[in-house]
N, C-alpha and C. Protein backbone atom coordinates (compact mmCIF):
# COMPACT_ATOMS: atom_id res chain seq x y z
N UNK A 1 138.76 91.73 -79.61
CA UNK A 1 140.19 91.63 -79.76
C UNK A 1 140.80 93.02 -79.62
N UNK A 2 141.61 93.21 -78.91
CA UNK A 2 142.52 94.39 -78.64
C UNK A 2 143.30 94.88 -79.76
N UNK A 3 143.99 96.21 -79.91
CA UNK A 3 144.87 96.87 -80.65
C UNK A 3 145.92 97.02 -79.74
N UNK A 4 147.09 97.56 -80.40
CA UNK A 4 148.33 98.22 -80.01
C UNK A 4 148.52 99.28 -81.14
N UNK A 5 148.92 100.06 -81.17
CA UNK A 5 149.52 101.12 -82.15
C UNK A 5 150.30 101.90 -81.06
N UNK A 6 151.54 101.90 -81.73
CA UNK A 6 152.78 102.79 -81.91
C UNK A 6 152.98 103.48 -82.31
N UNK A 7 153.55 104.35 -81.77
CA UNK A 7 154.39 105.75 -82.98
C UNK A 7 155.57 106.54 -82.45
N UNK A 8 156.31 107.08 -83.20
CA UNK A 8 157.52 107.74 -82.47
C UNK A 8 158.00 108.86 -83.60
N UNK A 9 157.82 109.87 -83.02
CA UNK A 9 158.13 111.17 -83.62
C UNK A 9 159.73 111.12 -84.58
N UNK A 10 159.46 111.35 -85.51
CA UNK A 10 160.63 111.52 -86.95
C UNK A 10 160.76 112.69 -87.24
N UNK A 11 159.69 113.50 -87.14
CA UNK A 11 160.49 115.54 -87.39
C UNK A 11 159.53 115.94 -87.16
N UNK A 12 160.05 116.95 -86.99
CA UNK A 12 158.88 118.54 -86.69
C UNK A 12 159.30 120.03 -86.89
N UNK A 13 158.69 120.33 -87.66
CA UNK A 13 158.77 121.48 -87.86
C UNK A 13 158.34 122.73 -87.17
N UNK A 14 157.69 123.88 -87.92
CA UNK A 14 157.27 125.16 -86.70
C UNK A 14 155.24 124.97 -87.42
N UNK A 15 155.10 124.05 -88.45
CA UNK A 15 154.08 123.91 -89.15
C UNK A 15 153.63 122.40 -88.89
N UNK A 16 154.09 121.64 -89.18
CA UNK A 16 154.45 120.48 -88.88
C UNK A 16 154.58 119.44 -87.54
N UNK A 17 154.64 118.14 -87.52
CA UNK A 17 155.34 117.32 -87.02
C UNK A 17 154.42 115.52 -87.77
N UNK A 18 155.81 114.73 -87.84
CA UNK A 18 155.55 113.54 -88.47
C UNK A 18 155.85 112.27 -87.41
N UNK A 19 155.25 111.69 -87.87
CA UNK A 19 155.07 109.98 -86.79
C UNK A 19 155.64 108.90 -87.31
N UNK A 20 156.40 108.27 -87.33
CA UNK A 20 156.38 107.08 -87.87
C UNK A 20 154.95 105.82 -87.08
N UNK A 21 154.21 105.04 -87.47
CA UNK A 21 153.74 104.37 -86.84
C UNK A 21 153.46 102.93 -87.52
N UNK A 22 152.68 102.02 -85.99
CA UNK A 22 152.21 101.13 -86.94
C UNK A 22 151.87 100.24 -85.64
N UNK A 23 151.26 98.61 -86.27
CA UNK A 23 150.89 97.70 -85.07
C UNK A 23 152.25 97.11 -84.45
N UNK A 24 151.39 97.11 -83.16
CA UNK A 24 152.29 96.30 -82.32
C UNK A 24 154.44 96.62 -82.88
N UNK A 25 154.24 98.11 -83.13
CA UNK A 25 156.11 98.25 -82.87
C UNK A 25 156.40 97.83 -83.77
N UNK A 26 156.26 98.11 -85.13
CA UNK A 26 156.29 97.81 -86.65
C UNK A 26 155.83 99.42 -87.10
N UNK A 27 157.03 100.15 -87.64
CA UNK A 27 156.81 101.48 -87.87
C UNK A 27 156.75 101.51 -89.16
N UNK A 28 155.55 101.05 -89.88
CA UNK A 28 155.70 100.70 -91.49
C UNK A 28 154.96 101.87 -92.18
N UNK A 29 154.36 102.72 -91.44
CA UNK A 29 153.40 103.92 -91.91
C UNK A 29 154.45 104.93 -91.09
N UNK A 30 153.42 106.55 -92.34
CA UNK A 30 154.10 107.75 -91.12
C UNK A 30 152.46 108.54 -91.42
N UNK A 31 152.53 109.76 -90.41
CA UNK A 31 151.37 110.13 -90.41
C UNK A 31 151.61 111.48 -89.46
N UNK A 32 151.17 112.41 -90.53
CA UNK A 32 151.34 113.82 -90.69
C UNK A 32 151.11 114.65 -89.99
N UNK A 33 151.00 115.82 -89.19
CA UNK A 33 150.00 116.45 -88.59
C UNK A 33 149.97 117.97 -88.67
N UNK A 34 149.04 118.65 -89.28
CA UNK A 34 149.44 120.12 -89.14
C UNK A 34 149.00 120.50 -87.68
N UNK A 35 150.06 121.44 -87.34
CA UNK A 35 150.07 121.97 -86.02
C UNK A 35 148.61 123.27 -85.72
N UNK A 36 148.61 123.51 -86.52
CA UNK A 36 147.57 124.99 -86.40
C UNK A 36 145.97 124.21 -86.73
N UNK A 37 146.06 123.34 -87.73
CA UNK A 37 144.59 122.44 -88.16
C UNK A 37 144.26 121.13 -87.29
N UNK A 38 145.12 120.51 -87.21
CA UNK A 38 145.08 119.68 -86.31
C UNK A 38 144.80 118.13 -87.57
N UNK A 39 144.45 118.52 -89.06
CA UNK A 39 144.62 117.87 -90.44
C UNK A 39 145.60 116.52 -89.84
N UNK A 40 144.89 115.42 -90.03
CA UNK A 40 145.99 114.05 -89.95
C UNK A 40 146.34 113.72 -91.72
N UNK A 41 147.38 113.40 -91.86
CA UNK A 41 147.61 113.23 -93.23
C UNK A 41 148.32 111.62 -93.20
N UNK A 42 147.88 110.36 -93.04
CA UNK A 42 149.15 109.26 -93.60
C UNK A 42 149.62 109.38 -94.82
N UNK A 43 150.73 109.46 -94.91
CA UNK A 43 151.30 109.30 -96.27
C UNK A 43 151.28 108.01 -96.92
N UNK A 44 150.32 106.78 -97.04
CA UNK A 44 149.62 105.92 -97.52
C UNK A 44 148.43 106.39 -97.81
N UNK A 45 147.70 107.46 -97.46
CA UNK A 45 146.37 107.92 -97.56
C UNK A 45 145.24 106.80 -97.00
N UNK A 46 145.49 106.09 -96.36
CA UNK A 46 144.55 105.37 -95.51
C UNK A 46 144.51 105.94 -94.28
N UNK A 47 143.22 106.12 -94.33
CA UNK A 47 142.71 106.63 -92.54
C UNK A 47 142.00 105.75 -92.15
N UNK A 48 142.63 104.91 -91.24
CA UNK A 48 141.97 103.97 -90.52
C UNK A 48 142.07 103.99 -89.38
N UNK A 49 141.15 103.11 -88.32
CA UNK A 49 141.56 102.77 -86.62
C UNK A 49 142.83 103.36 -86.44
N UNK A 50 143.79 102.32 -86.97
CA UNK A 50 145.16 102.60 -86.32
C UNK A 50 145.80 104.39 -86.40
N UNK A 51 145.51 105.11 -87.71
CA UNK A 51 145.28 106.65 -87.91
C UNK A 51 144.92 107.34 -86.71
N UNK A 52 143.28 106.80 -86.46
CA UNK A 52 142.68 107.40 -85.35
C UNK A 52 143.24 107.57 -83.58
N UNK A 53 143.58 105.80 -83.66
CA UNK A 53 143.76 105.92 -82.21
C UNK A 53 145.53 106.85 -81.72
N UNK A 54 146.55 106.27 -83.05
CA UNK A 54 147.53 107.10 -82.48
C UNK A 54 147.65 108.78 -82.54
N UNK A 55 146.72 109.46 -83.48
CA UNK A 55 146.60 110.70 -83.36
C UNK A 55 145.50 111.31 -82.42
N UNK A 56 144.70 110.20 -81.94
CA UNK A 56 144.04 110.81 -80.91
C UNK A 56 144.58 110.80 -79.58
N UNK A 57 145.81 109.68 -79.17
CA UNK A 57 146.86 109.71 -78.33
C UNK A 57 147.81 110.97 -78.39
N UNK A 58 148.17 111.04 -79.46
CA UNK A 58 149.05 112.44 -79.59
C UNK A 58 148.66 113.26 -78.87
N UNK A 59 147.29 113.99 -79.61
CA UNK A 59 146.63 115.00 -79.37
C UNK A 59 146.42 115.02 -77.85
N UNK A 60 146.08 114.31 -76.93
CA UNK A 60 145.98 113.97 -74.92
C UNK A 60 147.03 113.90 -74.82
N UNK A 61 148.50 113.95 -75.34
CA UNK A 61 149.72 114.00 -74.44
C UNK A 61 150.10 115.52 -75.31
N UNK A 62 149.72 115.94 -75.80
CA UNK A 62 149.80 117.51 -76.59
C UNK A 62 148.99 118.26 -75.35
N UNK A 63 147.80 117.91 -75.13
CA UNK A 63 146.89 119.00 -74.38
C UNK A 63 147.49 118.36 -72.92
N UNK A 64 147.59 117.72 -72.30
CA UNK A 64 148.14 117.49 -71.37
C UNK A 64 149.92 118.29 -70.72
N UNK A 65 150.31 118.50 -71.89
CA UNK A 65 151.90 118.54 -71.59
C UNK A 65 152.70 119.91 -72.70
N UNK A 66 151.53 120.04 -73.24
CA UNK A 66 152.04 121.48 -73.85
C UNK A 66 152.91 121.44 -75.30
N UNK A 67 152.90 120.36 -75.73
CA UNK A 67 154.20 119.95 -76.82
C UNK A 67 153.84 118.37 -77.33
N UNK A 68 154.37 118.17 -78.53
CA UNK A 68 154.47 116.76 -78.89
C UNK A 68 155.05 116.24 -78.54
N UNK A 69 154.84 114.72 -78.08
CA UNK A 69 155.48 113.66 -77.41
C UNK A 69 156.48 113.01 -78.59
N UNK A 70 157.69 112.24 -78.04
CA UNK A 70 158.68 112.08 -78.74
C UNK A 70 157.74 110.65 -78.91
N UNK A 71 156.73 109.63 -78.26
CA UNK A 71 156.50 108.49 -78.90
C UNK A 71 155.41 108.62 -78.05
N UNK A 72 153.94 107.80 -78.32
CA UNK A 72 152.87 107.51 -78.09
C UNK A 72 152.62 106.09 -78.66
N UNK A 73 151.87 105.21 -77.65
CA UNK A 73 150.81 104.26 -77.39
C UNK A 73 149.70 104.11 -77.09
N UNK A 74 148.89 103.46 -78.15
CA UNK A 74 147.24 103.29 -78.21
C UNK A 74 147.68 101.90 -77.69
N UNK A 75 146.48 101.45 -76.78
CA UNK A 75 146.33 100.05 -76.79
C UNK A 75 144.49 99.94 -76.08
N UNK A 76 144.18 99.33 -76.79
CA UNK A 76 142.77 98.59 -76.14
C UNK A 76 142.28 97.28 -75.96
């Protein structure tokens, strides 16, 4: 069975930047990221799949494009 995860950038700082995310376009989580550590933080403290795949999306449109993306999609 496939995933979807969503996310769409809510702030960023010069330390920082935050995600709102969640399944399938339901932004019910947010999820943290230090810029210099690369540290994922949800502010639910669950690190799960859905954690993984949209911050590992981030991170390929970060190294790809030089900057955080205003929204990212996991899907498998």
């Amino acid at each position: 069975m496939g995933m979807m995860v969503t996310g769409r950038k809510v702030a960023e700082t010069p330390s920082t930047v935050r995600y709102e995310f969640g399944f399938d376009e339901e932004f019910d989580r947010v999820l943290t990221i230090d810029k210099e550590t690369w540290d994922i933080s949800p502010d639910d403290g669950r690190v799960d799949a859905a954690v993984a795949a949209i911050a590992t999306k981030i991170k390929g449109v970060w190294r790809e494009q030089g900057e955080f993306p205003a929204g990212a999609v996991f899907s498998s």
